[in-house]
PDB file of N, CA and C in Angstrom:
ATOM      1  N   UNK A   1     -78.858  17.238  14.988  1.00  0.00           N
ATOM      2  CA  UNK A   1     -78.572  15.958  14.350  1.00  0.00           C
ATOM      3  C   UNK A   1     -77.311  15.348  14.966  1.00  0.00           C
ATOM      4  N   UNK A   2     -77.141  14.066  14.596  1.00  0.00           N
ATOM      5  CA  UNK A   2     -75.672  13.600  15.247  1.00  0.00           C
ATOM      6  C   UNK A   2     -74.617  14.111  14.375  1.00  0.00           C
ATOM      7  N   UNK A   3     -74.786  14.088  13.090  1.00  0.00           N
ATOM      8  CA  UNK A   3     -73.234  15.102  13.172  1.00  0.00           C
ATOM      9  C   UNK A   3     -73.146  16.245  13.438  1.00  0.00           C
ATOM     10  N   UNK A   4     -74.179  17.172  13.631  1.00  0.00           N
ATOM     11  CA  UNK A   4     -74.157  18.632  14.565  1.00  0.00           C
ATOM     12  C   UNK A   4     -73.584  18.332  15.658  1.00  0.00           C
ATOM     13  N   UNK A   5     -73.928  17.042  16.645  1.00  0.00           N
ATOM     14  CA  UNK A   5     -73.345  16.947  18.192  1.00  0.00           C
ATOM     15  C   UNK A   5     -71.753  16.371  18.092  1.00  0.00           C
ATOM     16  N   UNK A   6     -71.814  15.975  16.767  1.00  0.00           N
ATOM     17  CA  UNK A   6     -69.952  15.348  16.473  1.00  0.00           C
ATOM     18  C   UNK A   6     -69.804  16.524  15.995  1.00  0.00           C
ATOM     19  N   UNK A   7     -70.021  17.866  15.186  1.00  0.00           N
ATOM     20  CA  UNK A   7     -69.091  18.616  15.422  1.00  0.00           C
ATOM     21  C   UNK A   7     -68.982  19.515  17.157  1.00  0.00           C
ATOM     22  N   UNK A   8     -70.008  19.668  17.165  1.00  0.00           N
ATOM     23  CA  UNK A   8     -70.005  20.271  18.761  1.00  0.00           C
ATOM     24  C   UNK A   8     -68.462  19.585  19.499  1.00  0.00           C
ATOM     25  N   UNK A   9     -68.781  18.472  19.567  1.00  0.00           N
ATOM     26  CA  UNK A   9     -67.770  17.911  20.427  1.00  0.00           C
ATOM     27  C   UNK A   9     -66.652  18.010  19.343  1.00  0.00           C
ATOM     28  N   UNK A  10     -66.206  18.453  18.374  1.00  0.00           N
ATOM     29  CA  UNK A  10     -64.998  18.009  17.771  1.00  0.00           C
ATOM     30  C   UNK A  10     -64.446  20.031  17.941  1.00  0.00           C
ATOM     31  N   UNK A  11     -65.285  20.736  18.033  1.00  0.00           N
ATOM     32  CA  UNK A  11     -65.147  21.895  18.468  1.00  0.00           C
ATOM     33  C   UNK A  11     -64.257  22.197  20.027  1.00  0.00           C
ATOM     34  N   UNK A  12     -65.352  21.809  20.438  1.00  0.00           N
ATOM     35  CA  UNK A  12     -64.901  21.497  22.176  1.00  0.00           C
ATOM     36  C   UNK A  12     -63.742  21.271  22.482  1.00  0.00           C
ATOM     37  N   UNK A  13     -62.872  20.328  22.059  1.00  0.00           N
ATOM     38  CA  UNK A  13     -62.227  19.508  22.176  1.00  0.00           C
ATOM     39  C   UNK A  13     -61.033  20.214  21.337  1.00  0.00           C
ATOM     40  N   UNK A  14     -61.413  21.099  20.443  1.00  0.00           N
ATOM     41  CA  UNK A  14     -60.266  22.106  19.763  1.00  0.00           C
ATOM     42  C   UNK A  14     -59.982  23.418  20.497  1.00  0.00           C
ATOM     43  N   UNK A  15     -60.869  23.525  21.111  1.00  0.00           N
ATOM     44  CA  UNK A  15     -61.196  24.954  22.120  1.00  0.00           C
ATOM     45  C   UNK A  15     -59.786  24.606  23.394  1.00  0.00           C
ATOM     46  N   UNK A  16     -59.538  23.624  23.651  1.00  0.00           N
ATOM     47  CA  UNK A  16     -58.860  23.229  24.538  1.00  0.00           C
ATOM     48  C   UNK A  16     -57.434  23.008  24.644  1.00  0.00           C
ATOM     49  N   UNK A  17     -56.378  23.275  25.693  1.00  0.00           N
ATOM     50  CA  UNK A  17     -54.991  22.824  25.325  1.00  0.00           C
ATOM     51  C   UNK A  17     -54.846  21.295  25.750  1.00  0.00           C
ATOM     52  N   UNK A  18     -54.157  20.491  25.290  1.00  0.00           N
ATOM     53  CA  UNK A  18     -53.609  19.578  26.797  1.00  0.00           C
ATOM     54  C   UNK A  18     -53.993  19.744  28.124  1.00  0.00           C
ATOM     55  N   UNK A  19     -52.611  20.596  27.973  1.00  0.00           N
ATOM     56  CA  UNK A  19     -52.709  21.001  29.659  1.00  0.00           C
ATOM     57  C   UNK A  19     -53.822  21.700  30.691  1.00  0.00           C
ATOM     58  N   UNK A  20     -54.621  23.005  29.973  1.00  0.00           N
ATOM     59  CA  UNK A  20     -55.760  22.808  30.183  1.00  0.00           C
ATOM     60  C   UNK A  20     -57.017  21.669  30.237  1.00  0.00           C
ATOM     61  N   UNK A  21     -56.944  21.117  29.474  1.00  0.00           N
ATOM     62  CA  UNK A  21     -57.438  19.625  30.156  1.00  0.00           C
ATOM     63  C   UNK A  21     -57.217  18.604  31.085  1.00  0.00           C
ATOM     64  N   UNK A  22     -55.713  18.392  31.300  1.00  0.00           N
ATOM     65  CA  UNK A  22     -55.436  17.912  32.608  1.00  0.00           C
ATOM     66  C   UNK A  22     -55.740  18.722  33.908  1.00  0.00           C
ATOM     67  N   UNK A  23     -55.634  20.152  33.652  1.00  0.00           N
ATOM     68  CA  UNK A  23     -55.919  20.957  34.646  1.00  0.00           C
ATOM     69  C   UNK A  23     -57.405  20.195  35.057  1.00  0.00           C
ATOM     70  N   UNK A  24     -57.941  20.070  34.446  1.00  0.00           N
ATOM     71  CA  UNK A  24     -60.128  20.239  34.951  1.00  0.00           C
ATOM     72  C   UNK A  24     -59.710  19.399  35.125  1.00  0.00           C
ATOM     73  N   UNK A  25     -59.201  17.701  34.799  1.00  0.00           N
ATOM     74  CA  UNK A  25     -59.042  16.602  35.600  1.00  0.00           C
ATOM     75  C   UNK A  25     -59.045  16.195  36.656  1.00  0.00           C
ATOM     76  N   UNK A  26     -57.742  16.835  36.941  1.00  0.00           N
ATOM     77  CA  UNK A  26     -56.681  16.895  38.071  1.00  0.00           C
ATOM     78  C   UNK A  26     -57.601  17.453  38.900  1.00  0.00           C
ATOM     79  N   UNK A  27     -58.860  18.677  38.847  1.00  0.00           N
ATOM     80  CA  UNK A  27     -59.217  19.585  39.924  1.00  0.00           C
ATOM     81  C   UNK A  27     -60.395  18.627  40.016  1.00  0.00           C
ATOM     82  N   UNK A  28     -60.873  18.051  39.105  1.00  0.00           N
ATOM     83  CA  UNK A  28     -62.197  16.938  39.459  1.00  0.00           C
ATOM     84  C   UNK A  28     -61.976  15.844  40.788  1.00  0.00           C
ATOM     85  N   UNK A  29     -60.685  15.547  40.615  1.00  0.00           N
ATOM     86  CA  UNK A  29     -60.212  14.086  41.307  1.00  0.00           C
ATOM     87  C   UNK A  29     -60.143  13.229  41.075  1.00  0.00           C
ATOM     88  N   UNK A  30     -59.873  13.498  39.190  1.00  0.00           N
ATOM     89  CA  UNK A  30     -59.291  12.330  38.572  1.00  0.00           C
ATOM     90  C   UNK A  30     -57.250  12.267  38.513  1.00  0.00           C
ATOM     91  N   UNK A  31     -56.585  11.169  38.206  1.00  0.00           N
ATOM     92  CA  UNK A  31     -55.534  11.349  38.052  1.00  0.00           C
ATOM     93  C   UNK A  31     -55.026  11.394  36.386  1.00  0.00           C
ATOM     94  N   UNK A  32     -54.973  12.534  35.932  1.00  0.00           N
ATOM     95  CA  UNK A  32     -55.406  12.830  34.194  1.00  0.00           C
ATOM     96  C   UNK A  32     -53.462  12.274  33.764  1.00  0.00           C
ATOM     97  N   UNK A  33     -52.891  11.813  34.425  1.00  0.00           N
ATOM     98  CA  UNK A  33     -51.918  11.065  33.787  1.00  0.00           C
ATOM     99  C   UNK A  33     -51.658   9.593  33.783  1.00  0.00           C
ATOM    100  N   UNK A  34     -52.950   8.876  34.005  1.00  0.00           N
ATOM    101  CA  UNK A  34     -52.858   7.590  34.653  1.00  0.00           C
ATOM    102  C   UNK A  34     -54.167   7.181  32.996  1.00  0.00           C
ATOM    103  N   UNK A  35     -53.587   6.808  32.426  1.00  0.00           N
ATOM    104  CA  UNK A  35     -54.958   6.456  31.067  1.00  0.00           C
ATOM    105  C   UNK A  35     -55.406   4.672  31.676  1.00  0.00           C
ATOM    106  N   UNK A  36     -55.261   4.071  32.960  1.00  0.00           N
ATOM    107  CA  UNK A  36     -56.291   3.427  33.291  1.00  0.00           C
ATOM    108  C   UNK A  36     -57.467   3.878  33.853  1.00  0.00           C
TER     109      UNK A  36
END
């Protein structure tokens, strides 16, 4: 259901630090300090 996939993602998204998230950014070839 959709709030099963909104918690999924609200999970996800707790699973995570910051900085671990800029990490996967940064290694994608995005610039994860630039919020344009």
């Amino acid at each position: 259901t959709v709030a099963d996939l909104w918690d999924a993602i609200r999970n996800a998204f707790a699973a995570f630090k910051p900085d671990e998230c800029r990490n996967y950014l940064a290694a994608a070839g995005y610039d994860a300090y630039d919020p344009t």
